[in-house]
Protein backbone atom coordinates (compact mmCIF):
# COMPACT_ATOMS: atom_id res chain seq x y z
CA UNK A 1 0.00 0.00 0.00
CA UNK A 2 1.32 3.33 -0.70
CA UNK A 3 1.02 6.34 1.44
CA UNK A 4 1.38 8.87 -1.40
CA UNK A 5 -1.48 7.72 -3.60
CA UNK A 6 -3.98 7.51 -0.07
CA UNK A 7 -2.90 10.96 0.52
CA UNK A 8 -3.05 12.30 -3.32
CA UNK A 9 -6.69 11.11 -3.33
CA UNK A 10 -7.67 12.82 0.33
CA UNK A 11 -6.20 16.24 -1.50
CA UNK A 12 -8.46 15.45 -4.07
CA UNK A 13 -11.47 14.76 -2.19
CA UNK A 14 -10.80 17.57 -0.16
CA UNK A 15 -10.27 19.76 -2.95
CA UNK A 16 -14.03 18.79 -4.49
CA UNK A 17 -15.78 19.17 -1.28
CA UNK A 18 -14.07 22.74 -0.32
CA UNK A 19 -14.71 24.39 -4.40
CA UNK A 20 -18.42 23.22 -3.28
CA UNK A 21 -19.87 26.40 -1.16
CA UNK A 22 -23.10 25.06 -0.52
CA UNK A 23 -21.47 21.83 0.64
CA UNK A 24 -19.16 23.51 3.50
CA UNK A 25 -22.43 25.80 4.01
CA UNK A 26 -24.69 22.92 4.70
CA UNK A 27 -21.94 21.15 6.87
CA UNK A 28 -21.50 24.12 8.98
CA UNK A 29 -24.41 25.61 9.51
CA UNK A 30 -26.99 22.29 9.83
CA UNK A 31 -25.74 20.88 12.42
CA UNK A 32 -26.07 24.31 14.34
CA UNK A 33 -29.81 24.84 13.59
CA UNK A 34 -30.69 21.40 14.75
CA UNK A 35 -28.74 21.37 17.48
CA UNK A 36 -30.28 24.86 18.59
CA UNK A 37 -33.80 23.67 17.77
CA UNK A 38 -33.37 20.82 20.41
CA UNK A 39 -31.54 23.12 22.91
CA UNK A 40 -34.70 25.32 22.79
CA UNK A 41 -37.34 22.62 22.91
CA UNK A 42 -35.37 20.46 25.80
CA UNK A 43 -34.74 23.42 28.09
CA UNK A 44 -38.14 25.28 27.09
CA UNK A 45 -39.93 25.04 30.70
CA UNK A 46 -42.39 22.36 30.40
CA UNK A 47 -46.15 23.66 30.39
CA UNK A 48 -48.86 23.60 32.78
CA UNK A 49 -51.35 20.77 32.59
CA UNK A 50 -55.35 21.89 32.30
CA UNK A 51 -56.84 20.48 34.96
CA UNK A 52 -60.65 20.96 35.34
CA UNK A 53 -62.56 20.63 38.74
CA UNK A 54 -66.34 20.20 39.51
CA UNK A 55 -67.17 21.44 43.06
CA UNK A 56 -70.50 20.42 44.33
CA UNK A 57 -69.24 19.13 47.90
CA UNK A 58 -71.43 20.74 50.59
CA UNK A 59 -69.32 20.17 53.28
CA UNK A 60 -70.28 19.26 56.56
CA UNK A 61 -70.09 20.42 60.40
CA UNK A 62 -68.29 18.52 63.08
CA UNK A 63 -68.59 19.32 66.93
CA UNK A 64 -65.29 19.61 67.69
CA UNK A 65 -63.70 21.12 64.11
CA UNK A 66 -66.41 23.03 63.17
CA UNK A 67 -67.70 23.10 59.57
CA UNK A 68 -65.41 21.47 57.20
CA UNK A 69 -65.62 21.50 52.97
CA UNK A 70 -63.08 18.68 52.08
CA UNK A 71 -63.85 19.42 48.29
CA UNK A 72 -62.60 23.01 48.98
CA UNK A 73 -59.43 21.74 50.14
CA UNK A 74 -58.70 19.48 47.53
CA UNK A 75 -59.59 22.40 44.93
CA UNK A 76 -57.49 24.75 46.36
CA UNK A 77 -54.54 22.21 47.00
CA UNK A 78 -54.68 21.47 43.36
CA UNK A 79 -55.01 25.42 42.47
CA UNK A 80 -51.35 25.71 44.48
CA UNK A 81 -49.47 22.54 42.59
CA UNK A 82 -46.98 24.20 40.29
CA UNK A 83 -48.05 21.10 37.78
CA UNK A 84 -51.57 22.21 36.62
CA UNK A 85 -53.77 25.40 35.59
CA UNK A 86 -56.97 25.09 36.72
CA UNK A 87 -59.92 25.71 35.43
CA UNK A 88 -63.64 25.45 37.18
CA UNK A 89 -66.10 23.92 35.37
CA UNK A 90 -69.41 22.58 35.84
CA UNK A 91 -71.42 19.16 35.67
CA UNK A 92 -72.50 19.26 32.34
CA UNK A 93 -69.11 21.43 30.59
CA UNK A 94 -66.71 17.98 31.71
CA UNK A 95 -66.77 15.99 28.37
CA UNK A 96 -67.37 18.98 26.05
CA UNK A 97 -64.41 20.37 27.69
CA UNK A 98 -62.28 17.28 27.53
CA UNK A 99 -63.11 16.24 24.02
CA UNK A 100 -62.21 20.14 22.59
CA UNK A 101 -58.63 20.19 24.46
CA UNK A 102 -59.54 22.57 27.18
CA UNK A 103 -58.63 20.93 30.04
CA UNK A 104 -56.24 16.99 30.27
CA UNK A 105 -58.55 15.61 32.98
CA UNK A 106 -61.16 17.06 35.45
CA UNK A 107 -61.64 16.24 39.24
CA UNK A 108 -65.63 15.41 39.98
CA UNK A 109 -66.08 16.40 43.26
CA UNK A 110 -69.62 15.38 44.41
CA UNK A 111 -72.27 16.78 46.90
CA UNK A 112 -71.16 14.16 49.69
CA UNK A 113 -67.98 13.94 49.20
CA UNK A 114 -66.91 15.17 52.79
CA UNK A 115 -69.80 12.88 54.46
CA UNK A 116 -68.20 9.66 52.15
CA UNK A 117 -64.49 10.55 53.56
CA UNK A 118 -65.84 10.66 56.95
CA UNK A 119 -67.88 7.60 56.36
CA UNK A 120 -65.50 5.42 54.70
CA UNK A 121 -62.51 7.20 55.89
CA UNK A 122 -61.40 7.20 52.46
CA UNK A 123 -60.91 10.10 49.89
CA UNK A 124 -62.58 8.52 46.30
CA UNK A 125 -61.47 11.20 43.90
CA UNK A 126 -63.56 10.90 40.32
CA UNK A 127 -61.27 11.93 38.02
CA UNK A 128 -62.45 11.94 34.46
CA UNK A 129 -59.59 12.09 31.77
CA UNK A 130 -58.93 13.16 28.18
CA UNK A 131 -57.08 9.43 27.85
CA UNK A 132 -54.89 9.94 24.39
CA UNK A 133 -51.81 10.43 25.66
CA UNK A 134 -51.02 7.77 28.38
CA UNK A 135 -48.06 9.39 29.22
CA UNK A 136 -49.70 12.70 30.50
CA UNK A 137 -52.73 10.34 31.63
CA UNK A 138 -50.27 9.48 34.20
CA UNK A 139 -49.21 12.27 35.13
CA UNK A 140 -52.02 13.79 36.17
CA UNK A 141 -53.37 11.02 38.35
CA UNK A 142 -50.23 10.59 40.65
CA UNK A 143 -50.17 14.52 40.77
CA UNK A 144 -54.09 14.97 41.80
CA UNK A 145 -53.00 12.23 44.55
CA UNK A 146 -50.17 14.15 45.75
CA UNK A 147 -52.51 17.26 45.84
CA UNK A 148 -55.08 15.67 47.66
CA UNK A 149 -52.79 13.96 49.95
CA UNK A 150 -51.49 17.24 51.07
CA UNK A 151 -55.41 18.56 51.47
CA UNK A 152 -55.77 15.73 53.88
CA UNK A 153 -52.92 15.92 56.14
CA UNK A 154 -54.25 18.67 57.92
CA UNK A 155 -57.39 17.17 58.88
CA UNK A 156 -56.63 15.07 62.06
CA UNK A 157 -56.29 18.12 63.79
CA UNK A 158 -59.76 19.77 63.22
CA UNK A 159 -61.55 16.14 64.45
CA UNK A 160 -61.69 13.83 61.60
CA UNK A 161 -58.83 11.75 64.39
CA UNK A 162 -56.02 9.64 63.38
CA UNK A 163 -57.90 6.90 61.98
CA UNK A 164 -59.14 9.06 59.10
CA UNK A 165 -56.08 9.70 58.32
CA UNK A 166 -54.20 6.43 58.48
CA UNK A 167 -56.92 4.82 56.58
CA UNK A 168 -56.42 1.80 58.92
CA UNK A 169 -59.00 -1.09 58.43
CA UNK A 170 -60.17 -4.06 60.44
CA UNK A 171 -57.31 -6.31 59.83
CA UNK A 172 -54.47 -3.50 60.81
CA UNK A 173 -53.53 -2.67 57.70
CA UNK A 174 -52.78 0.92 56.90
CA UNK A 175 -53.88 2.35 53.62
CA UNK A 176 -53.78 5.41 51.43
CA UNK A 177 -56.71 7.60 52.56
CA UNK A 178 -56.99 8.80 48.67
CA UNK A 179 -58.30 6.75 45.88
CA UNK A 180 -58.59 7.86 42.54
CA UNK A 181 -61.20 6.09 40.35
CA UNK A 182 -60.10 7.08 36.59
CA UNK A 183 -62.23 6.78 33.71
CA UNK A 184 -60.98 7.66 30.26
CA UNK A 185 -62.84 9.53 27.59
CA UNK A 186 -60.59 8.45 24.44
CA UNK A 187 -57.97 5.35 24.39
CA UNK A 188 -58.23 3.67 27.82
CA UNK A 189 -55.44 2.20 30.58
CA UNK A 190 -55.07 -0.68 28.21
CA UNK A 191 -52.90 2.36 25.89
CA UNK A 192 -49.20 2.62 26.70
CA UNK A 193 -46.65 5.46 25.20
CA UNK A 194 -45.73 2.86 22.31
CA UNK A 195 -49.95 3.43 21.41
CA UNK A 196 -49.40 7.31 21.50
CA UNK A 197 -45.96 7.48 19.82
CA UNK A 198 -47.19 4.85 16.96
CA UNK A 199 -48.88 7.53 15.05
CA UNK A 200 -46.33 9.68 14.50
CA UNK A 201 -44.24 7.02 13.86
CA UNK A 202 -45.12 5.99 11.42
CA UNK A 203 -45.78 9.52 9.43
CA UNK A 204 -42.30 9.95 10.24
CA UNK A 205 -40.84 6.96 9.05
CA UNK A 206 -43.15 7.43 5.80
CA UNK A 207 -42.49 10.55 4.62
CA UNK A 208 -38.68 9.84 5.45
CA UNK A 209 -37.92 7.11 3.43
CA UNK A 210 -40.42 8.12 1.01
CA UNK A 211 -37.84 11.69 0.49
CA UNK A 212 -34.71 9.26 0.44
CA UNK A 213 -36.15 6.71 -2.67
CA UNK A 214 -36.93 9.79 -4.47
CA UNK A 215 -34.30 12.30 -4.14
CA UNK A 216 -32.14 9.03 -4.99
CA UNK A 217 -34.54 7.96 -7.81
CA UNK A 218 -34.65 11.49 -9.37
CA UNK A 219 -30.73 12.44 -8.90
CA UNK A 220 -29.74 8.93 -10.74
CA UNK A 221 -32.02 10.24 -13.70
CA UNK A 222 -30.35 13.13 -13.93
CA UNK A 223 -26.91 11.49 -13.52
CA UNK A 224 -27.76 9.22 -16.00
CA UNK A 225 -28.81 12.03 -18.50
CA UNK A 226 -32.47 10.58 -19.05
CA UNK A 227 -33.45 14.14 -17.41
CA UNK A 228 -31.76 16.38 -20.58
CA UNK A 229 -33.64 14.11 -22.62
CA UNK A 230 -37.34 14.13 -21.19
CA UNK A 231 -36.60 17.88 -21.17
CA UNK A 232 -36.04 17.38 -25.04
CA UNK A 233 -39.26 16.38 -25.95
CA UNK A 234 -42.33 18.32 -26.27
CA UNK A 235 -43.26 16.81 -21.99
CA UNK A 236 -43.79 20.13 -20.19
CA UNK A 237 -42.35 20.15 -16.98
CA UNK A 238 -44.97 19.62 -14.86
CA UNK A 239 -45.77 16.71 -17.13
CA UNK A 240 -42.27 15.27 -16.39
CA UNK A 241 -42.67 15.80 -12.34
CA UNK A 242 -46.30 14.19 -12.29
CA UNK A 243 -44.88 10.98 -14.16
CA UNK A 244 -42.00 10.84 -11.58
CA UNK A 245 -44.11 11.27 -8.70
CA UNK A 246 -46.53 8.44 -9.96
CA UNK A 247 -44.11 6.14 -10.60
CA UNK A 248 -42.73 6.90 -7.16
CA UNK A 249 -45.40 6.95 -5.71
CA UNK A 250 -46.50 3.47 -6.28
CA UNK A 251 -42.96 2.30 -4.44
CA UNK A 252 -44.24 5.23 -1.79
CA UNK A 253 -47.82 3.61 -1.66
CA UNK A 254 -46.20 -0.12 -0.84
CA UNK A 255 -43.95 1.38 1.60
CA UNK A 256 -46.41 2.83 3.76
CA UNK A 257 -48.19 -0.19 3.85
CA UNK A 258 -45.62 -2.26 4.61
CA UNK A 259 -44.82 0.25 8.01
CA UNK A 260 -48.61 0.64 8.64
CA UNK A 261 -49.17 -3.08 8.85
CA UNK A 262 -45.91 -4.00 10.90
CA UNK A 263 -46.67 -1.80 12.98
CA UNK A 264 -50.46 -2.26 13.25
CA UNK A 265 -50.01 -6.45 13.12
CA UNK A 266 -46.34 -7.12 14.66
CA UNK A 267 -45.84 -4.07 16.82
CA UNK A 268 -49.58 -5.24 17.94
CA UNK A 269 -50.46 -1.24 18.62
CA UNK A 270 -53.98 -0.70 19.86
CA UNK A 271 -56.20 1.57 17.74
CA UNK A 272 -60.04 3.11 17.75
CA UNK A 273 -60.39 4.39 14.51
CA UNK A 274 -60.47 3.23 10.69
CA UNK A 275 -57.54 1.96 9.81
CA UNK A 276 -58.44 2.44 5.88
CA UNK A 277 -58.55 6.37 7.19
CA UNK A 278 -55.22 5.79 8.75
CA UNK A 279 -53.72 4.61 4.87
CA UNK A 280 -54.96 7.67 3.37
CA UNK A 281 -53.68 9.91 5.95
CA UNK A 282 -50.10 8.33 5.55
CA UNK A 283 -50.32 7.88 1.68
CA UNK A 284 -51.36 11.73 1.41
CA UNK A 285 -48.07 12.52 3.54
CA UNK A 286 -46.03 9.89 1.77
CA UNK A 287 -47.19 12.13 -1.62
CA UNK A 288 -45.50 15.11 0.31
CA UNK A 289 -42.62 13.17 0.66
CA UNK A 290 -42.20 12.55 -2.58
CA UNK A 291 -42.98 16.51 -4.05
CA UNK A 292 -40.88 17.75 -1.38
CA UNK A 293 -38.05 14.66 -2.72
CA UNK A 294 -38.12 15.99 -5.97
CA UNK A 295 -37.85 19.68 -4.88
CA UNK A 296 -34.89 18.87 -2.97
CA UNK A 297 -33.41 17.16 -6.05
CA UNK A 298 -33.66 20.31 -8.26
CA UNK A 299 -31.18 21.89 -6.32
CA UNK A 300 -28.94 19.04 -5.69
CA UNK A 301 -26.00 17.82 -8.07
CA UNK A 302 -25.54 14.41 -6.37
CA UNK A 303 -26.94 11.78 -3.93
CA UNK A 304 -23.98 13.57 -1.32
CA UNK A 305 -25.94 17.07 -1.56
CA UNK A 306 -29.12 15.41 -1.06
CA UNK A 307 -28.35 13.54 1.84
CA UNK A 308 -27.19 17.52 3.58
CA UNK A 309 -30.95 18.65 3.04
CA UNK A 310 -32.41 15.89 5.95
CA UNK A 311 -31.21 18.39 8.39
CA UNK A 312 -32.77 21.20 6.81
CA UNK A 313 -36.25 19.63 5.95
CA UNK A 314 -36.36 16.44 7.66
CA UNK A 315 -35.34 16.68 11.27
CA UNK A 316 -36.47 19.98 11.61
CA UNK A 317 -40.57 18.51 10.97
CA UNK A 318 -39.58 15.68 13.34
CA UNK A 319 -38.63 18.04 16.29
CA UNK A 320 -41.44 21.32 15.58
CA UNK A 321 -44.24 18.92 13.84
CA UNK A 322 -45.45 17.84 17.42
CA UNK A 323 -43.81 14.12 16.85
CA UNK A 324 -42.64 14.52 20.84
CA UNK A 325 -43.38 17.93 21.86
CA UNK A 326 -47.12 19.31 21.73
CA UNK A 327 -46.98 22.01 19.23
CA UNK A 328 -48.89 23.70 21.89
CA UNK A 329 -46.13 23.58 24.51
CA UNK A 330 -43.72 24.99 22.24
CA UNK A 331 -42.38 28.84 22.64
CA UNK A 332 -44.65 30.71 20.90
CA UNK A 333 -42.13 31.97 18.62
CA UNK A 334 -41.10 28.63 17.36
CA UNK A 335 -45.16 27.37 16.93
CA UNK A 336 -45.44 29.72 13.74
CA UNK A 337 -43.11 27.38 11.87
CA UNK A 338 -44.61 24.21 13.45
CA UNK A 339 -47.86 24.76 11.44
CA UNK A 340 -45.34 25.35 8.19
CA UNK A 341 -44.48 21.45 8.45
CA UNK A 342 -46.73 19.04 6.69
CA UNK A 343 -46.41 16.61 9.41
CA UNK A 344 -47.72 18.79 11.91
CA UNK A 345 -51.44 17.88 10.59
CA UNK A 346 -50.55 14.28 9.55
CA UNK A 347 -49.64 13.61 13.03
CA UNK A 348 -52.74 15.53 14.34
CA UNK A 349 -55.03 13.61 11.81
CA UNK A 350 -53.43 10.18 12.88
CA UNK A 351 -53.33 10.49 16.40
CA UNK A 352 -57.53 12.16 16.27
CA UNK A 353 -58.28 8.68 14.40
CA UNK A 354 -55.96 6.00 16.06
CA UNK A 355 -56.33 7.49 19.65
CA UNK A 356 -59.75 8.92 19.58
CA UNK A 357 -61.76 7.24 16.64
CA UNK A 358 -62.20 10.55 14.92
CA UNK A 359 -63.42 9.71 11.39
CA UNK A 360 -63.28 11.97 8.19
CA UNK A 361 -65.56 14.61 9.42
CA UNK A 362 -63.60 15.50 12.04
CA UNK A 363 -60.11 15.20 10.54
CA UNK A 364 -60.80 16.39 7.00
CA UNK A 365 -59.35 19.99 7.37
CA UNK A 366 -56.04 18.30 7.88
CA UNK A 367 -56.18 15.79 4.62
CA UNK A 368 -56.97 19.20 2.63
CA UNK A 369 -54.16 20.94 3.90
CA UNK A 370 -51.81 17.65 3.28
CA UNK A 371 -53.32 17.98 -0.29
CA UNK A 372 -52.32 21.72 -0.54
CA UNK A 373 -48.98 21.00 0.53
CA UNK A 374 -48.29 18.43 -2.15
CA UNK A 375 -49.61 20.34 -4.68
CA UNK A 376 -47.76 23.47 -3.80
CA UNK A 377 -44.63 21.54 -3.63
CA UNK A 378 -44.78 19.86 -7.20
CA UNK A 379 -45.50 23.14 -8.64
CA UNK A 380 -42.42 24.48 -6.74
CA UNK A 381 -40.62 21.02 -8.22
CA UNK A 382 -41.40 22.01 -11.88
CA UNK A 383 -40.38 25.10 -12.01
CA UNK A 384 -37.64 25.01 -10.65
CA UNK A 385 -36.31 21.65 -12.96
CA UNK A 386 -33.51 22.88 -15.42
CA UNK A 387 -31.89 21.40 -17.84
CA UNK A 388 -28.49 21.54 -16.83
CA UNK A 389 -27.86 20.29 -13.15
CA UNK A 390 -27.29 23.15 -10.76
């Protein structure tokens, strides 16, 4: 092995890669926008949770502590925890307010819920959640515990006595003096994170490799020189782009299906909704993937370039298009661009049908703006094709 023709052909690697501005551009300055992007969104303080309460307790009086409103305390306990926002609601607002977004979960306190504690000397919180994200599901029942715990631990001093509070039953046993008894409006306990993350999932991994086969696909064409020869003939561009994009899109279509089924069948994820509504969804973003593919390919010479645009148009949608971070929670400076990404609303439009059972009246807004996307995009793809490579 020689020494002098490794190091000739470094210079001359080196040489090509530095006479390429965009190149050194792209490898400088990508890196840095991702990596600020996910210094903003990890250190952004995490957001209040919505927590709704209904209270009806009426309290009542005790000779030796008085009158006493145990529903009261629990409200206002939960008003103090740095962990939620609450809102007051009442009887009838609870699933209205849950299925719109308002509010994660509400707290149901009832008319006699200070007589039952005294009674039972238990706590038995109803607490009615929004159920689609397990994770936050969660959350918000061991923090309405801790809140209520704290509520209680006052109490053996006004009369309710040590056994309230100890919770201690015939056999000795001590228990918790709060129960919470959760019932889920969408999904249920049988949902884990896997369940919530599988929706974006797979739009991710769609539209991903989707952008790869064609910027590949179209770059090779153009390598090849069958691209100065379509241009040639009397196609128009756009003609040129919408054959590409079917034939790619039939590769795209069998891809998606082959992620939406593992997952679905192997993975064994739970689901509510259609899963023929779940196809579309993904096949509409898969026919972003492959507009905003052949875009990308315009202004790329070879399969090197392309690879230095995931940074700029792939991770970007995975870390602002609400695929871990609620586009809601987001600074509101960076939530402008989140609604720029086309997976924002195929993510929105999965997780409504898989997690909820939404069907196409309630998630059509999102399909049309998926449309719109891929449309604008393949007119962006046409004209900019030339007939030289840039």
């Amino acid at each position: 092995m020689s020494s002098r023709r490794v190091l000739i052909l470094a210079r001359r690697v080196i040489r090509q890669v530095v006479r390429d501005r965009r190149t050194v551009a792209l490898l400088v300055f990508a890196p840095m926008i991702v990596l600020v992007l996910g210094a903003i969104l990890f250190r952004a303080e995490p957001a209040d949770i919505p927590l709704g309460v209904v209270n009806e307790d009426e309290g009542l009086s005790l000779p030796t502590a008085g009158r006493i409103v145990l529903g009261e305390r629990i409200a206002e306990a939960l008003s103090d925890s740095e962990s939620f926002t609450v809102v007051t609601l009442s009887g009838d607002e609870v699933d209205d307010r849950l299925r719109d977004g308002t509010v994660d979960g509400v707290v149901v306190l009832p008319g006699d819920f200070s007589a039952e504690f005294l009674k039972n000397r238990q706590a038995v919180l109803d607490l009615r959640l929004e159920g689609s994200n397990p994770a936050r599901s969660m959350a918000v029942t061991a923090r309405v515990t801790e809140a209520a715990m704290k509520a209680l631990a006052g109490l053996a001093s006004q009369g309710f006595g040590a056994a309230s509070m100890s919770g201690s039953t015939g056999t000795g046993e001590a228990q918790l003096p709060v129960t919470v008894a959760a019932t889920y409006l969408f999904a249920g306990p049988e949902f884990d994170t896997m369940d919530f993350v599988a929706p974006v999932y797979i739009a991710f991994l769609a539209m991903f490799f989707v952008f790869l086969l064609t910027c590949v696909s179209f770059i090779r064409e153009r390598t090849l020189g069958t691209m100065e020869r379509l241009l040639a003939t009397p196609a128009t561009r756009l003609e040129i782009v919408l054959g590409y994009m079917g034939g790619l899109g039939l590769f795209a279509l069998i891809q998606v299906a082959v992620i939406l089924f593992f997952t679905v069948w192997v993975l064994k994820i739970h689901y509510l909704g259609s899963l023929g509504l779940v196809f579309v969804v993904v096949a509409l973003l898969a026919a972003v993937g492959v507009s905003m593919g052949l875009l990308a390919s315009a202004f790329s010479r070879n399969e090197f370039q392309v690879v230095q645009f995931i940074p700029l148009l792939i991770i970007p949608q995975a870390l602002l298009g609400g695929t871990f971070w609620a586009v809601e929670e987001m600074p509101n400076y960076l939530q402008p661009i989140a609604y720029l990404m086309p997976i924002t609303y195929a993510n929105r439009a999965l997780r409504d049908v898989m997690l909820k059972g939404s069907g196409l009246a309630e998630i059509w807004p999102n399909l049309v703006i998926l449309l719109g996307f891929a449309v604008l995009l393949v007119a962006l793809g046409a004209r900019t094709m030339r007939q030289e490579p840039v």
